[in-house]
N, C-alpha and C. Protein backbone atom coordinates (compact mmCIF):
# COMPACT_ATOMS: atom_id res chain seq x y z
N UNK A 1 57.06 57.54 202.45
CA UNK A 1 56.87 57.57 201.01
C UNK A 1 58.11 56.97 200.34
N UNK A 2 58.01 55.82 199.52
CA UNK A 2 58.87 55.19 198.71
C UNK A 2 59.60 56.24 197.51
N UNK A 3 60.94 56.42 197.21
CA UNK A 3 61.44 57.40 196.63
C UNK A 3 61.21 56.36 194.97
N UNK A 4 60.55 57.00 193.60
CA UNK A 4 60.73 56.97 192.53
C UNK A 4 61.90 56.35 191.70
N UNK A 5 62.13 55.62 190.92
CA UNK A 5 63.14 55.03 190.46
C UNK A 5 63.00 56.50 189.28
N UNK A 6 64.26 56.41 188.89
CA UNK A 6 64.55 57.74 187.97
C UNK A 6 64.01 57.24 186.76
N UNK A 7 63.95 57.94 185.26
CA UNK A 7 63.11 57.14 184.56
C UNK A 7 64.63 56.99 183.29
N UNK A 8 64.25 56.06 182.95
CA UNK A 8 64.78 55.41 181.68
C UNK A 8 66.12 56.34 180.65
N UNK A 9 65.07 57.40 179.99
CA UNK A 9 65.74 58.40 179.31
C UNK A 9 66.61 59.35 180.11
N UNK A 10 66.64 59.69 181.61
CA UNK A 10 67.32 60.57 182.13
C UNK A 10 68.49 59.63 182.60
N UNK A 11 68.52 57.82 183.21
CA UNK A 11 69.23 57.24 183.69
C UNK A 11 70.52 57.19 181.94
N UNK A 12 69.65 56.98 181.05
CA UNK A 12 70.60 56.90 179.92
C UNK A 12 71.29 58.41 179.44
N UNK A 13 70.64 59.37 179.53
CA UNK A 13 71.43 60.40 179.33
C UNK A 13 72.63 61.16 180.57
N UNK A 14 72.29 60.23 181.66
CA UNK A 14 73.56 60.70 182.41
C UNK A 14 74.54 59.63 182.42
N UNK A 15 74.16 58.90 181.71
CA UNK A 15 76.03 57.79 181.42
C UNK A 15 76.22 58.27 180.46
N UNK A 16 75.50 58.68 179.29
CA UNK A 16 75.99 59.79 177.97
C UNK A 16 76.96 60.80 178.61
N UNK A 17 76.51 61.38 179.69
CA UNK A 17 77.47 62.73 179.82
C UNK A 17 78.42 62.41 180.32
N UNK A 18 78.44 61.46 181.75
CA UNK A 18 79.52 61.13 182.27
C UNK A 18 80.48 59.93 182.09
N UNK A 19 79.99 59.85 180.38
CA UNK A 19 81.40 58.70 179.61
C UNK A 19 82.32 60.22 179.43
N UNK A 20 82.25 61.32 179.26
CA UNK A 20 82.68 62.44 178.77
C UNK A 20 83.89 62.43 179.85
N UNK A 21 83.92 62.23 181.09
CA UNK A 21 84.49 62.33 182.04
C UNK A 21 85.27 61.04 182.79
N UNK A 22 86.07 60.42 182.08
CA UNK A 22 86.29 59.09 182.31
C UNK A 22 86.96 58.89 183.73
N UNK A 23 87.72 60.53 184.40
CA UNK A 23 88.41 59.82 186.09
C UNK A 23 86.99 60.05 187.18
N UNK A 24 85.54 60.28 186.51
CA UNK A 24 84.50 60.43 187.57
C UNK A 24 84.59 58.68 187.90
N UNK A 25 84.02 58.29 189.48
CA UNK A 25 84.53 57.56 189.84
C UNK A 25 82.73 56.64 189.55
N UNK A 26 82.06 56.17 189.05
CA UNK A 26 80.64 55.98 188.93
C UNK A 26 79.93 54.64 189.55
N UNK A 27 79.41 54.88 190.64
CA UNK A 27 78.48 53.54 191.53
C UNK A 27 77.28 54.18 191.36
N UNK A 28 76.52 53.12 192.09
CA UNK A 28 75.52 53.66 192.81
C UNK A 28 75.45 54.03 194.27
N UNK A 29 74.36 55.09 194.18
CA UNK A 29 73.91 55.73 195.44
C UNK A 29 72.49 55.59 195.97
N UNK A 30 72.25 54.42 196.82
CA UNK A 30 70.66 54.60 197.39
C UNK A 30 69.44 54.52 195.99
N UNK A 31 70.35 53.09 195.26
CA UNK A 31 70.33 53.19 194.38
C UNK A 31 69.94 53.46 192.94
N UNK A 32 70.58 55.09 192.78
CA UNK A 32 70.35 56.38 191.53
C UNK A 32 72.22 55.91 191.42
N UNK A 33 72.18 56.26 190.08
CA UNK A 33 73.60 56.42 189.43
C UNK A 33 73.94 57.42 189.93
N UNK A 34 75.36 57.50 190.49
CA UNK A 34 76.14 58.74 190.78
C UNK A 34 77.53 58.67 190.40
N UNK A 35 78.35 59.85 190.89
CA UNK A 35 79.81 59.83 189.94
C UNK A 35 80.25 60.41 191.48
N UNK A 36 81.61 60.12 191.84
CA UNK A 36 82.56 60.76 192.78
C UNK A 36 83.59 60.82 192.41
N UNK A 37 84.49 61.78 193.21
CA UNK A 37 86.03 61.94 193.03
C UNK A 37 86.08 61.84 194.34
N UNK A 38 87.31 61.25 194.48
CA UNK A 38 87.70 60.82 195.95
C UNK A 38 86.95 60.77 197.10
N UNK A 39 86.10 60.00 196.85
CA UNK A 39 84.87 59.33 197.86
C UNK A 39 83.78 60.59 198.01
N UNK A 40 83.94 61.73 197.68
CA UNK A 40 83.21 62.83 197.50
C UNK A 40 82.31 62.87 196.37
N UNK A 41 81.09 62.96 196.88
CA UNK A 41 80.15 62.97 195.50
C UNK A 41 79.73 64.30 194.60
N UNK A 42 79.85 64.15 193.24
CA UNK A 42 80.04 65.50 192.17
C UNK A 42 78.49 65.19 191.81
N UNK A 43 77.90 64.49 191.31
CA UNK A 43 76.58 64.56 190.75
C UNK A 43 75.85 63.20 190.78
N UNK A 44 74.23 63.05 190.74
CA UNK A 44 73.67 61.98 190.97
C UNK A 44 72.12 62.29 190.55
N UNK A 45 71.97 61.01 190.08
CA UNK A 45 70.16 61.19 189.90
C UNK A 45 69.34 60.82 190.93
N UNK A 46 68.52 61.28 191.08
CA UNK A 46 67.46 61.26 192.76
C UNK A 46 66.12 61.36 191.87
N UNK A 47 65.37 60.06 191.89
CA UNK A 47 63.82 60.69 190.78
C UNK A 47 64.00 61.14 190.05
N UNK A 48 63.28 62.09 189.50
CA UNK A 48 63.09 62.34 188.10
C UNK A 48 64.46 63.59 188.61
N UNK A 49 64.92 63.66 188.82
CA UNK A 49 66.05 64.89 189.49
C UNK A 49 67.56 64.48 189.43
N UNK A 50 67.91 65.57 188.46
CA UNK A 50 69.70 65.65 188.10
C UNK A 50 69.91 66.19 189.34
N UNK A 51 71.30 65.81 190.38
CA UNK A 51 71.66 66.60 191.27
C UNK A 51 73.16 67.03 191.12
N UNK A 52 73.98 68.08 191.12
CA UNK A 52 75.11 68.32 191.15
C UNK A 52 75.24 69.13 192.30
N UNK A 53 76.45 69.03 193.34
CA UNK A 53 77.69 69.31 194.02
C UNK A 53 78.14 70.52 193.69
N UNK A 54 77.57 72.09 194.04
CA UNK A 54 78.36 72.90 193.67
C UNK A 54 79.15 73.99 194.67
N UNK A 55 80.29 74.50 194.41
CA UNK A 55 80.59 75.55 195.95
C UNK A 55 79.42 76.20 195.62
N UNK A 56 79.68 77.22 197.09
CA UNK A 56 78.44 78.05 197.39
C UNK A 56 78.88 79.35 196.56
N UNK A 57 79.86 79.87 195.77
CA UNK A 57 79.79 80.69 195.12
C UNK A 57 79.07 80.53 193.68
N UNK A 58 78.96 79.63 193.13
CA UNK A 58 78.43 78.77 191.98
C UNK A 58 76.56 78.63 192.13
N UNK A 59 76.42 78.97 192.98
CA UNK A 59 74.97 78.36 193.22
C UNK A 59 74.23 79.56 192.96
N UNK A 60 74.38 80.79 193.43
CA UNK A 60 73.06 81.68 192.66
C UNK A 60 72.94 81.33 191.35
N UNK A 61 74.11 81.14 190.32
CA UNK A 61 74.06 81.41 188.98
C UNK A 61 73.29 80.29 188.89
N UNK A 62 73.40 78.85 189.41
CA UNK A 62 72.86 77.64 188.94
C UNK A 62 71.34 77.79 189.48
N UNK A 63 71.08 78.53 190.78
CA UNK A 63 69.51 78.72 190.57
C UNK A 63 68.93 79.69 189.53
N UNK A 64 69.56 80.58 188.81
CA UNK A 64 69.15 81.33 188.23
C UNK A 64 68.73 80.76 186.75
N UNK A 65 69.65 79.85 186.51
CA UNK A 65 69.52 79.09 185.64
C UNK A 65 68.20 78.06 185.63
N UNK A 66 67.25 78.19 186.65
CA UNK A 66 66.11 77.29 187.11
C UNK A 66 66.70 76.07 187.96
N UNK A 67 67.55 75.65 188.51
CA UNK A 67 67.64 74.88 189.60
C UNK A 67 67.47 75.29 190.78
N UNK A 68 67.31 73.92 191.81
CA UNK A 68 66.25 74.67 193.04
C UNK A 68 67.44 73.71 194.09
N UNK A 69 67.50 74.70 195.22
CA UNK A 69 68.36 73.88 196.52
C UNK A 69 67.74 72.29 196.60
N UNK A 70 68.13 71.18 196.59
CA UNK A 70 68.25 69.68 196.48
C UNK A 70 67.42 69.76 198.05
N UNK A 71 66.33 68.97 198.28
CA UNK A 71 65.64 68.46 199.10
C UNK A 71 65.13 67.10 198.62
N UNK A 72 66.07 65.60 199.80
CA UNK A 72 65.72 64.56 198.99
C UNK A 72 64.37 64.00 199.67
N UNK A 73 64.16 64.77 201.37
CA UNK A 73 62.84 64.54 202.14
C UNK A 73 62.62 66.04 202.01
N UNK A 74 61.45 66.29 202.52
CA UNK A 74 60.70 67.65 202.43
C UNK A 74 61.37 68.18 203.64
N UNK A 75 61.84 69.37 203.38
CA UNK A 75 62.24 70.35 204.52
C UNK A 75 64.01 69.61 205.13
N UNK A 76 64.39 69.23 203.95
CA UNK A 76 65.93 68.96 204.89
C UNK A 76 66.67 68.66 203.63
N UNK A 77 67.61 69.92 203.58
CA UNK A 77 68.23 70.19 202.54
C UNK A 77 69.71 69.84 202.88
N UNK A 78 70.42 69.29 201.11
CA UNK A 78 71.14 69.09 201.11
C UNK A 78 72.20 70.09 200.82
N UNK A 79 73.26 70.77 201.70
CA UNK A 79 74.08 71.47 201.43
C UNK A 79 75.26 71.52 200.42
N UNK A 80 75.14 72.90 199.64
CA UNK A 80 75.62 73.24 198.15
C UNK A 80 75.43 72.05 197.17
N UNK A 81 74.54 71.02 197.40
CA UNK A 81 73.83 70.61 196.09
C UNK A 81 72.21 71.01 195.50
N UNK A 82 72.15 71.39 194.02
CA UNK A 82 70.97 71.71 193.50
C UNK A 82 70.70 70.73 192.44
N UNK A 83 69.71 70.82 192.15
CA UNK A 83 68.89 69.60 191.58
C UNK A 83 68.36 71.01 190.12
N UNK A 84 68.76 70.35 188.83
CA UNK A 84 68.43 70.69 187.74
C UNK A 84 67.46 70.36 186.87
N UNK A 85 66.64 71.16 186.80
CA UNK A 85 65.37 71.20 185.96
C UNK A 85 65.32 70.73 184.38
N UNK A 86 64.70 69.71 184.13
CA UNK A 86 64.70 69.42 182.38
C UNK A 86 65.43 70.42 181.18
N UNK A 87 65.21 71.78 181.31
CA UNK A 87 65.43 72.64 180.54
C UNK A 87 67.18 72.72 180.46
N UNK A 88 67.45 72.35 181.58
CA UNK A 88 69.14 72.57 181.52
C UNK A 88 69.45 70.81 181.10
N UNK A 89 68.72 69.88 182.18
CA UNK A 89 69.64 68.46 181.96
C UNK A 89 69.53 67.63 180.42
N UNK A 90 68.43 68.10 179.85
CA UNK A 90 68.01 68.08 178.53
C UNK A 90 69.07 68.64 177.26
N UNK A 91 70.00 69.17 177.73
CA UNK A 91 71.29 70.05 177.19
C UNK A 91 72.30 69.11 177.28
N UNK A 92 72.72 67.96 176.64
CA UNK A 92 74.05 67.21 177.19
C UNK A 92 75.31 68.29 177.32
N UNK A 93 75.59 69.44 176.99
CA UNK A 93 76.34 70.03 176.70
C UNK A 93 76.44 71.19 178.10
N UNK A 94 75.13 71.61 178.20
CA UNK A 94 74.92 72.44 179.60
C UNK A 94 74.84 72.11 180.80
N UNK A 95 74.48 70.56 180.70
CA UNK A 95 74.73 69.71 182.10
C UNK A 95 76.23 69.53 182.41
N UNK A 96 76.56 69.19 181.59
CA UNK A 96 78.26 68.87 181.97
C UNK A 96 78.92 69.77 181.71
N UNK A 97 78.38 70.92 181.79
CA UNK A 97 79.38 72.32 182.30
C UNK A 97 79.22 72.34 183.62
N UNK A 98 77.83 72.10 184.11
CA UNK A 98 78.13 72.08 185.41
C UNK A 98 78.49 71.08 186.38
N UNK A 99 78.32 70.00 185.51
CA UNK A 99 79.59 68.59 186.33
C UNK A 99 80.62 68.97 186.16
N UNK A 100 81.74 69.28 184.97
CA UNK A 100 82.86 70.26 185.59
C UNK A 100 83.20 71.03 186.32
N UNK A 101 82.17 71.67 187.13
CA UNK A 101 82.05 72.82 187.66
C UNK A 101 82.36 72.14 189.69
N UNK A 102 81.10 70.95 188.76
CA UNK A 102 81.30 70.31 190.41
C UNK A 102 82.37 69.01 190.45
N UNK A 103 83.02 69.00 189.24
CA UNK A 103 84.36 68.23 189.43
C UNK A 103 85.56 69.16 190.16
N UNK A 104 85.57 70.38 189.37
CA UNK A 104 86.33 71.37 190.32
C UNK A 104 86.64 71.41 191.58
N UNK A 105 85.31 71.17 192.16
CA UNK A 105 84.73 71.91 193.57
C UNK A 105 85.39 70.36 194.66
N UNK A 106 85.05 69.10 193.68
CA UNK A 106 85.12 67.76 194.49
C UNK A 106 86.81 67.82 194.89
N UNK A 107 87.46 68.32 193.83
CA UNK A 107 89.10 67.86 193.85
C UNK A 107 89.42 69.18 195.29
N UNK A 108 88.62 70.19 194.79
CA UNK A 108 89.72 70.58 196.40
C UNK A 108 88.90 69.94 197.65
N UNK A 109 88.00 69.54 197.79
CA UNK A 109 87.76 68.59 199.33
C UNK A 109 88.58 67.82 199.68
N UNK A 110 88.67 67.08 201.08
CA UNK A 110 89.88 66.37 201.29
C UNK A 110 88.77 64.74 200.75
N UNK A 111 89.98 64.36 200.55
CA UNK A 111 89.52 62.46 200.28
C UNK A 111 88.75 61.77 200.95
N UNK A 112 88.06 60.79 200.99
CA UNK A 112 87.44 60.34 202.12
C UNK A 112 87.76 59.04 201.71
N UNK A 113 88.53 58.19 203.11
CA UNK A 113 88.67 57.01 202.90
C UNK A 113 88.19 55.96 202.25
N UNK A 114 88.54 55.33 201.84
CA UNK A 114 88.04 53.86 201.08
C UNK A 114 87.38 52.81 202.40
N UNK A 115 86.27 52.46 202.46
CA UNK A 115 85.08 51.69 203.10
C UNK A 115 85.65 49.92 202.79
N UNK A 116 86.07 49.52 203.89
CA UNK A 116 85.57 48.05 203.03
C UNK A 116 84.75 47.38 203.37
N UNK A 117 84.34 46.16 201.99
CA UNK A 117 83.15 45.76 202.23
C UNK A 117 82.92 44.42 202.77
C-alpha cells in the first residue's frame, strides 16, 4: 500500500509552528516534512498524521490527550513516538507544547553523525 501524501493545510500548518523554533533542524523524511536536533528526529508528518518524539514518561499524558502510539505499517510500532489527532494539531499553540516537549527529550540523546551525500 502506497503511503498518502499529507494534505495541504496540515503540511502548511507545521512550517507555521516550526518557524517558532528556528535551531529545529527541518528536511525531509520519506518524503513528509520533519524537524531534528542533532540528527535525532523531534517531530514529522506521516499522512494525514502529526508525529512527535516523546520520552516514555510524557506519553500517557499525550495519549490521554487523544494521541495514539505511531504505527507507520500496521502492527510495528514506532518507539516513544505518538501521532496526534486533529483536535490537538489544530491548536498551533498545543502542538508546539509538545514539540518542546520533544525538543527537550532530542537534546539529551547522543548526536548522530552527519551522513554524506
Amino acid at each position: 500500500m502506497a503511503w498518502q501524501k499529507s494534505p495541504p493545510e496540515l503540511v502548511e500548518r507545521f512550517g507555521r509552528v516550526l518557524d517558532r523554533f528556528p535551531d529545529l533542524e527541518q528536511r525531509k523524511m520519506f518524503g513528509y516534512p520533519a524537524a531534528f536536533i542533532g540528527g535525532n528526529l523531534v517531530t514529522s508528518l506521516h499522512e494525514s498524521d502529526w508525529v512527535v518524539r516523546l520520552p516514555e514518561h510524557a506519553q500517557p499524558e499525550a495519549l490521554g490527550s487523544g494521541a495514539r502510539i505511531f504505527e507507520p505499517m500496521g502492527g510495528r510500532t514506532m518507539r516513544n513516538f505518538v501521532a496526534f489527532p486533529a483536535t490537538v494539531t489544530e491548536d498551533p499553540d498545543r502542538i508546539a507544547g509538545w514539540v518542546e516537549q520533544a525538543m527537550a527529550h532530542a537534546r539529551t540523546l547522543p548526536a548522530k553523525p552527519r551522513r554524506k551525500r
